[in-house]
PDB file of N, CA and C in Angstrom:
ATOM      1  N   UNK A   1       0.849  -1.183   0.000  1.00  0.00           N
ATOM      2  CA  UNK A   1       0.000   0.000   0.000  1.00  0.00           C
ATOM      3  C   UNK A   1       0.885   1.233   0.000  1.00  0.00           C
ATOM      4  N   UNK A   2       0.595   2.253  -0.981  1.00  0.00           N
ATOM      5  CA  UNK A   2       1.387   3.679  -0.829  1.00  0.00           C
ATOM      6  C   UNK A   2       0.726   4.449   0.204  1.00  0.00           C
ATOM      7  N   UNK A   3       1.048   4.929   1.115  1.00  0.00           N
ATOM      8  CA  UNK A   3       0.729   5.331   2.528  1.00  0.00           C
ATOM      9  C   UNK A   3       0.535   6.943   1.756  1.00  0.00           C
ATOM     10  N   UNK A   4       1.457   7.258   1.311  1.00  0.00           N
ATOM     11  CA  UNK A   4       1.467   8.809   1.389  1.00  0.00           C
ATOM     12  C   UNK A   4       1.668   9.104  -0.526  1.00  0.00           C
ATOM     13  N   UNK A   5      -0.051   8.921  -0.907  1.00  0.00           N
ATOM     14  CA  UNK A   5      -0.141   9.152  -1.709  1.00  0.00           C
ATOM     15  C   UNK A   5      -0.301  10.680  -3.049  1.00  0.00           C
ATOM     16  N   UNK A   6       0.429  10.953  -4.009  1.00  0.00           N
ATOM     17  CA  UNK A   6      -0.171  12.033  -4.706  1.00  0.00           C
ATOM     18  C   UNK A   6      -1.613  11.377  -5.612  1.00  0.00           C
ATOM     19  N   UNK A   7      -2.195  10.600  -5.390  1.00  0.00           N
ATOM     20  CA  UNK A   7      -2.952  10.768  -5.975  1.00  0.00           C
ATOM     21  C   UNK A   7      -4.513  11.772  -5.336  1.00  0.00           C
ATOM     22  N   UNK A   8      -5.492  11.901  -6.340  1.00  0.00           N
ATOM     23  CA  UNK A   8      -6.339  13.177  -5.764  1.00  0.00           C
ATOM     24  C   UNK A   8      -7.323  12.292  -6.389  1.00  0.00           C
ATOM     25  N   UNK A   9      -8.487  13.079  -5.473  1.00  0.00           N
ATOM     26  CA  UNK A   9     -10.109  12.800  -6.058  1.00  0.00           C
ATOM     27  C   UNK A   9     -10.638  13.967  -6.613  1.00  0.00           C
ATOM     28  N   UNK A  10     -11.000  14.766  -7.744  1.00  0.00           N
ATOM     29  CA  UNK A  10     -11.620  15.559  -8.470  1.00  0.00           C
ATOM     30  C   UNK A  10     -12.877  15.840  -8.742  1.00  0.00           C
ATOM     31  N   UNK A  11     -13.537  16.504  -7.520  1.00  0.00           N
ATOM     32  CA  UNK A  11     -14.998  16.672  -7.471  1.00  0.00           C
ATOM     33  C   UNK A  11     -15.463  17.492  -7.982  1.00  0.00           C
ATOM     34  N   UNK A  12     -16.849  17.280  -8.711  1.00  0.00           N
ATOM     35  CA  UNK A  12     -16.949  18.542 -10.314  1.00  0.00           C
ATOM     36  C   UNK A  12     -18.016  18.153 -10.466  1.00  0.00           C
ATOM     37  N   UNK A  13     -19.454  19.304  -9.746  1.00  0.00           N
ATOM     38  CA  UNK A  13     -20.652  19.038  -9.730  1.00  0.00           C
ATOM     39  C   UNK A  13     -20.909  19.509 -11.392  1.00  0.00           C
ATOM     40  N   UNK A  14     -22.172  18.731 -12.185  1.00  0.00           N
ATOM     41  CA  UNK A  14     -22.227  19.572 -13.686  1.00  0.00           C
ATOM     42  C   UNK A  14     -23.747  19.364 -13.780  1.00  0.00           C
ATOM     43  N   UNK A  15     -24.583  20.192 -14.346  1.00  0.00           N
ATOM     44  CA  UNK A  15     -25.765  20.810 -14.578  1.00  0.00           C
ATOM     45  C   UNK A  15     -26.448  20.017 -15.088  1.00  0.00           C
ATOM     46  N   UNK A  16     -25.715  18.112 -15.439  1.00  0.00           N
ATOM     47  CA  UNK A  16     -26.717  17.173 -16.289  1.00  0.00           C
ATOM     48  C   UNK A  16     -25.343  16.056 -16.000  1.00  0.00           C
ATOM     49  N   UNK A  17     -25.974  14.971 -16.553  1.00  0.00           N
ATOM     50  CA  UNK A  17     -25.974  13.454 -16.810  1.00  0.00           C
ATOM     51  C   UNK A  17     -24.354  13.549 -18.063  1.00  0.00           C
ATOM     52  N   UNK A  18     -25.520  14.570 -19.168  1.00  0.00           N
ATOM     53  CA  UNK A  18     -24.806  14.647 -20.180  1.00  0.00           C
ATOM     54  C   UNK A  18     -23.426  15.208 -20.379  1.00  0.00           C
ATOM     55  N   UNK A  19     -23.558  16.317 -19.386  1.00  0.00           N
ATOM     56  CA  UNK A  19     -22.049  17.457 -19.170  1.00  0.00           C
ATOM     57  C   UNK A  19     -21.002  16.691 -18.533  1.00  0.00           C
ATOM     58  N   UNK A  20     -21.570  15.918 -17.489  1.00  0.00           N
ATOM     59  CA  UNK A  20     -20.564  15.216 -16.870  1.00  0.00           C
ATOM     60  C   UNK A  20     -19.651  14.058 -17.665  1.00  0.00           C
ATOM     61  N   UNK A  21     -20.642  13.484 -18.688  1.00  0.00           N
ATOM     62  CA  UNK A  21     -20.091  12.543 -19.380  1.00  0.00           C
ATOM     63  C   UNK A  21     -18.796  13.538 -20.324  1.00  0.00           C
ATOM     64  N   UNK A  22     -19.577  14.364 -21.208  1.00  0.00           N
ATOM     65  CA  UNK A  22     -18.627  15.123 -22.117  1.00  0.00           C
ATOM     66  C   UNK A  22     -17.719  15.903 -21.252  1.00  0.00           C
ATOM     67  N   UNK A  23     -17.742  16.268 -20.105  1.00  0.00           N
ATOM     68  CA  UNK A  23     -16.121  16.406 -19.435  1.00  0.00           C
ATOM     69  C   UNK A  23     -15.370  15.398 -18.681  1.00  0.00           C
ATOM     70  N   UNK A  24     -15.987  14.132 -18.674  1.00  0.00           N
ATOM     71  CA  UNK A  24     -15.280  12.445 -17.988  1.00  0.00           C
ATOM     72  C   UNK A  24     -14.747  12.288 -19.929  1.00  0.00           C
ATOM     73  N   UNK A  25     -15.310  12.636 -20.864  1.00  0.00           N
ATOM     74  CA  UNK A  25     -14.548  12.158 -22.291  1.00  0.00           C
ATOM     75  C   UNK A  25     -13.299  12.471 -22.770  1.00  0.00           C
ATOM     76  N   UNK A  26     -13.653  14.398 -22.352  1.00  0.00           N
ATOM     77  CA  UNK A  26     -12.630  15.250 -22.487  1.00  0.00           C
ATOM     78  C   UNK A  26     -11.328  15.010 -21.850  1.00  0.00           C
ATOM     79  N   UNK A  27     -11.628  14.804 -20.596  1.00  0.00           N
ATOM     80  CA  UNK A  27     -10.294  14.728 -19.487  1.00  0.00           C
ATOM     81  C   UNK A  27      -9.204  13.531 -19.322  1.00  0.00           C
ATOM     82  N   UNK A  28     -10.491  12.126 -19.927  1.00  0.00           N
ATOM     83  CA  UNK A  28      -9.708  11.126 -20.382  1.00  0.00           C
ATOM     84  C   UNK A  28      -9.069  11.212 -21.694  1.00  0.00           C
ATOM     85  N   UNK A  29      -9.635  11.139 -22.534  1.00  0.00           N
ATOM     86  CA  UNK A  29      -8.969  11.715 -24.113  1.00  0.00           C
ATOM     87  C   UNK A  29      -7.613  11.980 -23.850  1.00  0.00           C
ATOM     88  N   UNK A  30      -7.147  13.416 -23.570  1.00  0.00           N
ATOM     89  CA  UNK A  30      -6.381  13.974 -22.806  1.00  0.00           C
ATOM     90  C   UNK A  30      -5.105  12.932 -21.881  1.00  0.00           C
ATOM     91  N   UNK A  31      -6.100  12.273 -21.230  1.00  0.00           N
ATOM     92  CA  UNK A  31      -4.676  11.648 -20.213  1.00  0.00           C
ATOM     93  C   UNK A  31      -4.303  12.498 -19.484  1.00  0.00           C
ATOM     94  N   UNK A  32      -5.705  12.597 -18.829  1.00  0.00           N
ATOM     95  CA  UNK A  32      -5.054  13.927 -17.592  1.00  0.00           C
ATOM     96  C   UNK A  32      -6.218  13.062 -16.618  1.00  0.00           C
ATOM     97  N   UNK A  33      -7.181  12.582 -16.396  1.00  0.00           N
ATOM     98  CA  UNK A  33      -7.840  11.937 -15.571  1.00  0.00           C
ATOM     99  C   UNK A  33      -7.866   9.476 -16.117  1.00  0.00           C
ATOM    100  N   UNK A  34      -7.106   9.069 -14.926  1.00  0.00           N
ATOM    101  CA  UNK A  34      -7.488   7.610 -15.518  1.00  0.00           C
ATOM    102  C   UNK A  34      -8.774   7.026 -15.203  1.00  0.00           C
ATOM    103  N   UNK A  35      -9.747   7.292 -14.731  1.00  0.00           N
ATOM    104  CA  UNK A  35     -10.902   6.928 -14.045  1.00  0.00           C
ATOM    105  C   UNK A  35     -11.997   8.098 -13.728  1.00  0.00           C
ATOM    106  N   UNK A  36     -12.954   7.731 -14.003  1.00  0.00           N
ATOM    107  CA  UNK A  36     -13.969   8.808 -13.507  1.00  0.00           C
ATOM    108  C   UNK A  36     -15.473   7.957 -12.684  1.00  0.00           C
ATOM    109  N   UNK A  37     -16.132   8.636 -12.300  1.00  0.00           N
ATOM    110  CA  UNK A  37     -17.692   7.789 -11.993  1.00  0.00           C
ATOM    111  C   UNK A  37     -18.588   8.845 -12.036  1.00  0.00           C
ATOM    112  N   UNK A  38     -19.471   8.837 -12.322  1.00  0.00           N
ATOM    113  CA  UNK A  38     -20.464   9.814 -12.490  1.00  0.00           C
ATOM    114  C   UNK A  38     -22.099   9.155 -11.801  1.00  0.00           C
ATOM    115  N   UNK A  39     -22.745  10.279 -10.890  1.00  0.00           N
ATOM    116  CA  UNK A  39     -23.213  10.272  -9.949  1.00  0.00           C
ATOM    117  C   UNK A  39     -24.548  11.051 -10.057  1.00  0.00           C
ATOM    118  N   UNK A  40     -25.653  10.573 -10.774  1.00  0.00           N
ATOM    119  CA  UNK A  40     -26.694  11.532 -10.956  1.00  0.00           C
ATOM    120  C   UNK A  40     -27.332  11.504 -10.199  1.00  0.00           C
ATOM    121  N   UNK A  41     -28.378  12.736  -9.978  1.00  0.00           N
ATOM    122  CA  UNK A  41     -29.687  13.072  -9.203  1.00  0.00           C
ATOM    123  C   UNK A  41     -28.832  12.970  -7.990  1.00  0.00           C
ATOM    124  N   UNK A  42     -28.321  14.106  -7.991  1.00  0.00           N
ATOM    125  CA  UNK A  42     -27.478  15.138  -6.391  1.00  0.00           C
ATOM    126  C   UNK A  42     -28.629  16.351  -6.502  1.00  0.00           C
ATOM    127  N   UNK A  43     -29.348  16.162  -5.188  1.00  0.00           N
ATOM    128  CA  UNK A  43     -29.762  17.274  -4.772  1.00  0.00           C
ATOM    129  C   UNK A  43     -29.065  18.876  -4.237  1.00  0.00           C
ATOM    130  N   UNK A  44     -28.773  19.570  -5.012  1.00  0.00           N
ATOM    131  CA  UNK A  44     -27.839  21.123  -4.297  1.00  0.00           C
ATOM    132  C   UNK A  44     -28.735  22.056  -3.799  1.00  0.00           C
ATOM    133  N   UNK A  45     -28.100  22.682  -3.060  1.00  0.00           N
ATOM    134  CA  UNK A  45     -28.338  23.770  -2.009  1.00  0.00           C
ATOM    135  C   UNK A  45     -27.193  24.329  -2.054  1.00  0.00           C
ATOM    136  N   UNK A  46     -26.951  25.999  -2.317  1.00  0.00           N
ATOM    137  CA  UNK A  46     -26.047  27.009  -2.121  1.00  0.00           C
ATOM    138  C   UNK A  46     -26.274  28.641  -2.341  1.00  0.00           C
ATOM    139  N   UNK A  47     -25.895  29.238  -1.868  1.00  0.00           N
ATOM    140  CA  UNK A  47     -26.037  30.676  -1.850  1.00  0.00           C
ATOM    141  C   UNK A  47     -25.788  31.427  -3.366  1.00  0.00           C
ATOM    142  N   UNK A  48     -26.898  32.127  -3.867  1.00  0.00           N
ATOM    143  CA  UNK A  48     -26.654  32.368  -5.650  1.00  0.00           C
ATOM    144  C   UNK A  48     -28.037  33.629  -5.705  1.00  0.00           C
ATOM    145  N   UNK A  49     -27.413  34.546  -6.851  1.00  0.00           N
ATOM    146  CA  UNK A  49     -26.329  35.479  -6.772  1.00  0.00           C
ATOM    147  C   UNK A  49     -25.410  35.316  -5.187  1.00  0.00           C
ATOM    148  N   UNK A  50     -23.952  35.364  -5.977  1.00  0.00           N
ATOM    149  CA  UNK A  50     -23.117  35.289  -4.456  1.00  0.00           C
ATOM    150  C   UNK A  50     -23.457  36.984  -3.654  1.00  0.00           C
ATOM    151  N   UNK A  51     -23.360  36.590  -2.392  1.00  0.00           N
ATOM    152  CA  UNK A  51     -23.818  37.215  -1.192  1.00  0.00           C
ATOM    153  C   UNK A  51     -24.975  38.159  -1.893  1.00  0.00           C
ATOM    154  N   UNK A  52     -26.147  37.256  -2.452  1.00  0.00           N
ATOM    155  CA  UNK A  52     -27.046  37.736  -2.213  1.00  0.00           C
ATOM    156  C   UNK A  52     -28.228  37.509  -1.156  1.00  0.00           C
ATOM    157  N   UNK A  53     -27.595  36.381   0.001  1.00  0.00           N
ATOM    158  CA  UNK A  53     -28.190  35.733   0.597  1.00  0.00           C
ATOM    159  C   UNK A  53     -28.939  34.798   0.846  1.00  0.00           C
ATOM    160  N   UNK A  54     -29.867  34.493  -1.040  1.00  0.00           N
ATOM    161  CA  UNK A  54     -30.683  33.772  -1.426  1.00  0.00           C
ATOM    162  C   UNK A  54     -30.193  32.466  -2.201  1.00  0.00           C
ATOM    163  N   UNK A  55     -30.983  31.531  -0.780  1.00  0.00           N
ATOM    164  CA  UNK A  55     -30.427  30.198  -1.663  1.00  0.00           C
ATOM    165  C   UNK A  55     -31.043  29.541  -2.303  1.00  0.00           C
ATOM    166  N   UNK A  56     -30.416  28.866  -3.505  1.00  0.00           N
ATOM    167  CA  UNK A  56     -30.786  28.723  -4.846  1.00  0.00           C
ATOM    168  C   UNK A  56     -31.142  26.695  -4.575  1.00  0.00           C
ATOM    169  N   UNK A  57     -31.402  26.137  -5.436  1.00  0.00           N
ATOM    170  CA  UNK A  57     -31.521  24.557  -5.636  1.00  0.00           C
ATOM    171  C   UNK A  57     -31.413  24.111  -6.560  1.00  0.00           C
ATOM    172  N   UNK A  58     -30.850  23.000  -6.803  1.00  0.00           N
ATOM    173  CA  UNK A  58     -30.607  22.408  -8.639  1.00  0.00           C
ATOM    174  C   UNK A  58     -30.467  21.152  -8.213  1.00  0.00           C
ATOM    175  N   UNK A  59     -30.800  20.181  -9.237  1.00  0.00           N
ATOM    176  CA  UNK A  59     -30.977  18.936  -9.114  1.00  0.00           C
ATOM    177  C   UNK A  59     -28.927  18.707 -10.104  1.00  0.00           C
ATOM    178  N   UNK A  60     -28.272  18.479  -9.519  1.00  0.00           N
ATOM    179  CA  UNK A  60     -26.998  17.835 -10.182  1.00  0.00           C
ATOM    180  C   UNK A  60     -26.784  16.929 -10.699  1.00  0.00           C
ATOM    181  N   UNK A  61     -25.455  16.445 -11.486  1.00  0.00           N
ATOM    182  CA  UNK A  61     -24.588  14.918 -11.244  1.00  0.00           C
ATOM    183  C   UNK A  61     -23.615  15.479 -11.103  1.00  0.00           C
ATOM    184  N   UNK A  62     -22.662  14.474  -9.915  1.00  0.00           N
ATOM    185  CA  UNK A  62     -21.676  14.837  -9.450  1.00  0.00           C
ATOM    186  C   UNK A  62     -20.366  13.847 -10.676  1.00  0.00           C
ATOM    187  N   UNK A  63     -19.290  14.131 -11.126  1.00  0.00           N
ATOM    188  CA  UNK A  63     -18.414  13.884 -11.689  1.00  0.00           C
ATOM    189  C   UNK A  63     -17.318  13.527 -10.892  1.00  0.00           C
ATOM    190  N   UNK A  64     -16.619  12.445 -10.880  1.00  0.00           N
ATOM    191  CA  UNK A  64     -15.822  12.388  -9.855  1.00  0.00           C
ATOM    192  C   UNK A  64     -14.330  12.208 -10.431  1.00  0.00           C
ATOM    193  N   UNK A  65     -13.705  12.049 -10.804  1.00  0.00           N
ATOM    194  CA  UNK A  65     -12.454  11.937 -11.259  1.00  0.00           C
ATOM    195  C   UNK A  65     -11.189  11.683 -10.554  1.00  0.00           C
ATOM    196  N   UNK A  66     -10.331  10.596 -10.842  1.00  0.00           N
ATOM    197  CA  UNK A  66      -9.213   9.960 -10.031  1.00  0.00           C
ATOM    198  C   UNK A  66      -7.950  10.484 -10.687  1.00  0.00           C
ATOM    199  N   UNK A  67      -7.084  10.911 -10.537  1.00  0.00           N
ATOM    200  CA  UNK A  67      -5.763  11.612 -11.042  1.00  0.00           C
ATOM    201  C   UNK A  67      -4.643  11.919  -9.894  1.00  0.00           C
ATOM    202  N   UNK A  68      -3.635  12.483 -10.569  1.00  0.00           N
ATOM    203  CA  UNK A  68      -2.364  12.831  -9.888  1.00  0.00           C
ATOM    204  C   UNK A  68      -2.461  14.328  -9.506  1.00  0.00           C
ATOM    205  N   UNK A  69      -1.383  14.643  -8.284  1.00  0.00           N
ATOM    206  CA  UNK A  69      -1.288  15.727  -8.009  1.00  0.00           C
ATOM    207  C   UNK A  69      -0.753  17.130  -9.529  1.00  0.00           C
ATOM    208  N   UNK A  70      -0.059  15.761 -10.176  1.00  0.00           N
ATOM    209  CA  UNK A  70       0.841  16.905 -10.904  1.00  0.00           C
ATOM    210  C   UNK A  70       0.005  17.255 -11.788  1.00  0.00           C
ATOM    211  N   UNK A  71      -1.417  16.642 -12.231  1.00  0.00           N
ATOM    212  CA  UNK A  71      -1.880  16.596 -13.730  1.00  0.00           C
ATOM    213  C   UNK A  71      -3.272  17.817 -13.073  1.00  0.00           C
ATOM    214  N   UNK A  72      -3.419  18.313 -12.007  1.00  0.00           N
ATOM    215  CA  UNK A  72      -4.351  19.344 -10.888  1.00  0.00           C
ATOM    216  C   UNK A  72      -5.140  20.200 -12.000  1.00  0.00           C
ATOM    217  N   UNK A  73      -3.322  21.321 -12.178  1.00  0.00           N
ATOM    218  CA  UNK A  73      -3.744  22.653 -12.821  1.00  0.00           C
ATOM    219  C   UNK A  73      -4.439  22.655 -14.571  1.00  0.00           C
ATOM    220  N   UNK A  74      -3.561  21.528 -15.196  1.00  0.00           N
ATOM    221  CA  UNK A  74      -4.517  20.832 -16.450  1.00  0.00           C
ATOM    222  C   UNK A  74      -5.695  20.671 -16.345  1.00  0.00           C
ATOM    223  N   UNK A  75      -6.204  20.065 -15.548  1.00  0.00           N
ATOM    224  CA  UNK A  75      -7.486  19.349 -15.179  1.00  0.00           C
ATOM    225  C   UNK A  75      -8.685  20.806 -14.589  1.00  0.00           C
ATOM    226  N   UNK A  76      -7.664  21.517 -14.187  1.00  0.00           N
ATOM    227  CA  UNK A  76      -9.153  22.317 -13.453  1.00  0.00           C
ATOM    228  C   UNK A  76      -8.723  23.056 -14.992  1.00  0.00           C
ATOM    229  N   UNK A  77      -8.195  23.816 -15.809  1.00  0.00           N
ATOM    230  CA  UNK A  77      -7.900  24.633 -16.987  1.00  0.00           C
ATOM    231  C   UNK A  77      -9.291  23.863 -17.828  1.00  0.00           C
ATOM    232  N   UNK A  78      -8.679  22.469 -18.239  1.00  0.00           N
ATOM    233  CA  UNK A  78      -9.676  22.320 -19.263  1.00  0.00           C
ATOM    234  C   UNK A  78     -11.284  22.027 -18.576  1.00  0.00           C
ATOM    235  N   UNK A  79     -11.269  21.836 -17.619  1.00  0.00           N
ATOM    236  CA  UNK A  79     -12.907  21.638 -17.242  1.00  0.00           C
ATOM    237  C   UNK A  79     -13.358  23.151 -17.111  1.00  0.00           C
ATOM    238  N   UNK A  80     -12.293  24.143 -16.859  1.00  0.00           N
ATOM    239  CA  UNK A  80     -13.015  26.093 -16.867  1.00  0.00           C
ATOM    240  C   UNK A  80     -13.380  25.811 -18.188  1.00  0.00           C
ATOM    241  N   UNK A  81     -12.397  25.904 -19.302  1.00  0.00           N
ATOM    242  CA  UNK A  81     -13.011  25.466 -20.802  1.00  0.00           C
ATOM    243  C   UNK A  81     -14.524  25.415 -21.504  1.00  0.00           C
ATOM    244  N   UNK A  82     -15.192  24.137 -20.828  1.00  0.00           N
ATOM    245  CA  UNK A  82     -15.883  23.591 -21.213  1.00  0.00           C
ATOM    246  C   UNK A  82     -17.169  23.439 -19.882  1.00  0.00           C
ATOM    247  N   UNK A  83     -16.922  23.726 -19.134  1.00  0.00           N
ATOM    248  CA  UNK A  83     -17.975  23.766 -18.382  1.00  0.00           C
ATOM    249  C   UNK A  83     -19.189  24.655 -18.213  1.00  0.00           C
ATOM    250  N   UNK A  84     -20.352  24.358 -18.188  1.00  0.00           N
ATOM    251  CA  UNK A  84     -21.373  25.218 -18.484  1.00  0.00           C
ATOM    252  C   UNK A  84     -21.278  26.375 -17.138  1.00  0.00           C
ATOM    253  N   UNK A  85     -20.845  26.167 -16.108  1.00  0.00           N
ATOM    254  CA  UNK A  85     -21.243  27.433 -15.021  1.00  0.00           C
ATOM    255  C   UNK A  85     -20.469  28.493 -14.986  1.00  0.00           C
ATOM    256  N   UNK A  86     -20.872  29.639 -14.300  1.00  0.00           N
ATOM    257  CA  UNK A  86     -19.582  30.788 -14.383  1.00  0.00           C
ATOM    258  C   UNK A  86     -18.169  30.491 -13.240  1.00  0.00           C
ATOM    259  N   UNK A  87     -18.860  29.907 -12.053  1.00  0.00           N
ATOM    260  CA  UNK A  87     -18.371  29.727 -10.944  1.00  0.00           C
ATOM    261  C   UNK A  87     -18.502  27.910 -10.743  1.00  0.00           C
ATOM    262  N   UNK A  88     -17.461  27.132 -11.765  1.00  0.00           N
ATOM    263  CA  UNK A  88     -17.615  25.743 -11.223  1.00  0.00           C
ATOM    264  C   UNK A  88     -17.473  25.457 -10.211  1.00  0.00           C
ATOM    265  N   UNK A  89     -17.845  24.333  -9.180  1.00  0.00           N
ATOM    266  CA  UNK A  89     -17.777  23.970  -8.255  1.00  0.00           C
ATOM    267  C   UNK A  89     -16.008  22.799  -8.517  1.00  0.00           C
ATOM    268  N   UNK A  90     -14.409  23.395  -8.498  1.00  0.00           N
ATOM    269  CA  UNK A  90     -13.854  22.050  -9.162  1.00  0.00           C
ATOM    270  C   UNK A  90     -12.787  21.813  -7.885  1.00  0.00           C
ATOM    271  N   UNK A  91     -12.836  20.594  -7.002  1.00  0.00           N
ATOM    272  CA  UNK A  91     -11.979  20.915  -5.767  1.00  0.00           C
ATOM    273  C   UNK A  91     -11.427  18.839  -5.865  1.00  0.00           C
ATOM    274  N   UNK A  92     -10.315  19.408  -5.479  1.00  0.00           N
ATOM    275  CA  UNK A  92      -8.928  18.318  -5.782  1.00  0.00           C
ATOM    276  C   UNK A  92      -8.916  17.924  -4.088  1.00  0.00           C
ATOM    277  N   UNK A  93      -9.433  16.532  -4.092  1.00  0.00           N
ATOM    278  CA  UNK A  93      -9.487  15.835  -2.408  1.00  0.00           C
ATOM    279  C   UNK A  93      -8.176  14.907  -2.553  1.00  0.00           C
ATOM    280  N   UNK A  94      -7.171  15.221  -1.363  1.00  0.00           N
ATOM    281  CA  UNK A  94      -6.150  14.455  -1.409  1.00  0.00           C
ATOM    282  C   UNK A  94      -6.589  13.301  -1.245  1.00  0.00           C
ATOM    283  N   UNK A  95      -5.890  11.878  -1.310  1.00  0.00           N
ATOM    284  CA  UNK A  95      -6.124  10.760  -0.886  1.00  0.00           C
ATOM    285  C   UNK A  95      -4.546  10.678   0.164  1.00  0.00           C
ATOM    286  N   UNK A  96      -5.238   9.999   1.224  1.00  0.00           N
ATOM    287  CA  UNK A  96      -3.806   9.614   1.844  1.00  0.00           C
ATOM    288  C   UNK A  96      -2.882   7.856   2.042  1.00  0.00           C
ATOM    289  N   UNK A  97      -4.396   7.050   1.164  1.00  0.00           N
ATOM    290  CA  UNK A  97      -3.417   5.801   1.026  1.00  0.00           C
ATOM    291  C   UNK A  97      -4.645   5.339  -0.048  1.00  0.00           C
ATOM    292  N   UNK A  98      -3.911   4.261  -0.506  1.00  0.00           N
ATOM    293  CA  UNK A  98      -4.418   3.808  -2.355  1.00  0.00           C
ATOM    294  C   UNK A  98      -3.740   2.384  -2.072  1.00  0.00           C
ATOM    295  N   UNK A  99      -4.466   1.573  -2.625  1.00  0.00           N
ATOM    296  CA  UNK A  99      -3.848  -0.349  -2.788  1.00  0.00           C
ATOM    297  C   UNK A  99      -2.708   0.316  -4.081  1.00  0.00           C
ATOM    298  N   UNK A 100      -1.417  -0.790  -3.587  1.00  0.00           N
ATOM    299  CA  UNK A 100      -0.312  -0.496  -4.477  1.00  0.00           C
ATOM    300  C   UNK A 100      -0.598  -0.882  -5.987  1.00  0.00           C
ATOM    301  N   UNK A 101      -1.595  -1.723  -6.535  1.00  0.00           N
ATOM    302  CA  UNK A 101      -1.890  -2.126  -7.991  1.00  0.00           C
ATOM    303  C   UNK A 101      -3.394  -1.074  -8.333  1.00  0.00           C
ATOM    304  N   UNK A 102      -3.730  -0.525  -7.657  1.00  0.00           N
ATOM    305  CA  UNK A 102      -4.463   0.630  -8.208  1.00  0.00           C
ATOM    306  C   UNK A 102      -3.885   1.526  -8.613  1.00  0.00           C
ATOM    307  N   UNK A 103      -2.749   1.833  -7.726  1.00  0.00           N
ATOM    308  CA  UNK A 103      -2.071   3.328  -7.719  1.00  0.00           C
ATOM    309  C   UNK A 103      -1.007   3.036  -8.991  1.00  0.00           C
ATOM    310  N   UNK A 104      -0.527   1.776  -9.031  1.00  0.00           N
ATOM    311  CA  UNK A 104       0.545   1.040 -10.156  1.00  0.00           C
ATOM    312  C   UNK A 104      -0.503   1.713 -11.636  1.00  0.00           C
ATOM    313  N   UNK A 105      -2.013   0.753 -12.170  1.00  0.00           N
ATOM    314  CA  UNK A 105      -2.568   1.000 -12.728  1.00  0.00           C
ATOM    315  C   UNK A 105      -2.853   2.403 -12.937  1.00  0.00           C
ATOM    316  N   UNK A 106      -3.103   3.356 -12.474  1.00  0.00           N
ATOM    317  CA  UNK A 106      -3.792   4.941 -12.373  1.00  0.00           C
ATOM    318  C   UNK A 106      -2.312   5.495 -13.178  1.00  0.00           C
ATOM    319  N   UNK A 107      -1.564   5.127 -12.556  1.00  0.00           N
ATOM    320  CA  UNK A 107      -0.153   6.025 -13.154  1.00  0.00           C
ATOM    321  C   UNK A 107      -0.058   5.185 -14.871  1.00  0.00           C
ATOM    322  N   UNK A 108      -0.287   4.288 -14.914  1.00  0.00           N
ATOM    323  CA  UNK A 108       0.158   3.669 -16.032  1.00  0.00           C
ATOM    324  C   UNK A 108      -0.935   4.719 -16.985  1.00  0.00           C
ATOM    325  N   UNK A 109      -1.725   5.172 -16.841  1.00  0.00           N
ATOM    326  CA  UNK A 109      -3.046   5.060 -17.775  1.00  0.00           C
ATOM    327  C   UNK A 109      -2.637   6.638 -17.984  1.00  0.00           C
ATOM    328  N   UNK A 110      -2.062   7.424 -16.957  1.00  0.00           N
ATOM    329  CA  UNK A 110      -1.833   8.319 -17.069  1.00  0.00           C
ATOM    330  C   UNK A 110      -0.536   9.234 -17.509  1.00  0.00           C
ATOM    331  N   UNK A 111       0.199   8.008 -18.057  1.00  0.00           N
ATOM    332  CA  UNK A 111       1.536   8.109 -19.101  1.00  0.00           C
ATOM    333  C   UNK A 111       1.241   8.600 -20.045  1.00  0.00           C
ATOM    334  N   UNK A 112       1.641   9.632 -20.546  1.00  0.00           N
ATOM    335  CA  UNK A 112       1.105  10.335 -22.439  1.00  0.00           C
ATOM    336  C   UNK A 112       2.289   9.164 -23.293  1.00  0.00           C
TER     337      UNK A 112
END
């Protein structure tokens, strides 16, 4: 087991089923994400217009994406790109341990 892993989890709420897929296509294509899962019918709650006090609701899918520390600033660049919101929701969760033939696999996939 790698104890003290760079790998990250890439959480990236998107406005449909469909968006999430066409940025899990994009990011793999690329070789900047080896794995993704996608997560529909997320109920949201958040504050919109910002500090307008009034909170807003949207039915989501959450996008999840498995990658390296180093491949971060790529990954949030091309999902600003292509993502439908002004203000994506795109936040990089460290992992702190990974089975050694996952983490073997993830890096392999993520060789250009």
């Amino acid at each position: 087991m790698n104890t003290m892993s760079d790998v990250i989890l890439v959480y990236i709420p998107c406005e449909s089923e469909t968006q999430a897929q066409r940025i899990s296509r994009h990011l793999m294509k690329k070789r900047l994400v080896a794995c993704t899962n996608i997560f529909p019918h997320m109920h949201s709650r958040f504050f919109w217009p910002a500090k307008s006090g009034k909170v807003e609701e949207a039915h989501e899918t959450v996008l999840l994406a498995k990658t390296i520390q180093s491949k971060w600033e790529l990954v949030e660049q091309e999902v600003l790109k292509i993502h439908s919101y002004d203000t994506p929701c795109i936040l990089a969760i460290p992992t702190t341990h990974v089975t050694q033939k996952y983490y073997d696999w993830l890096i392999g996939e993520l060789r250009s």
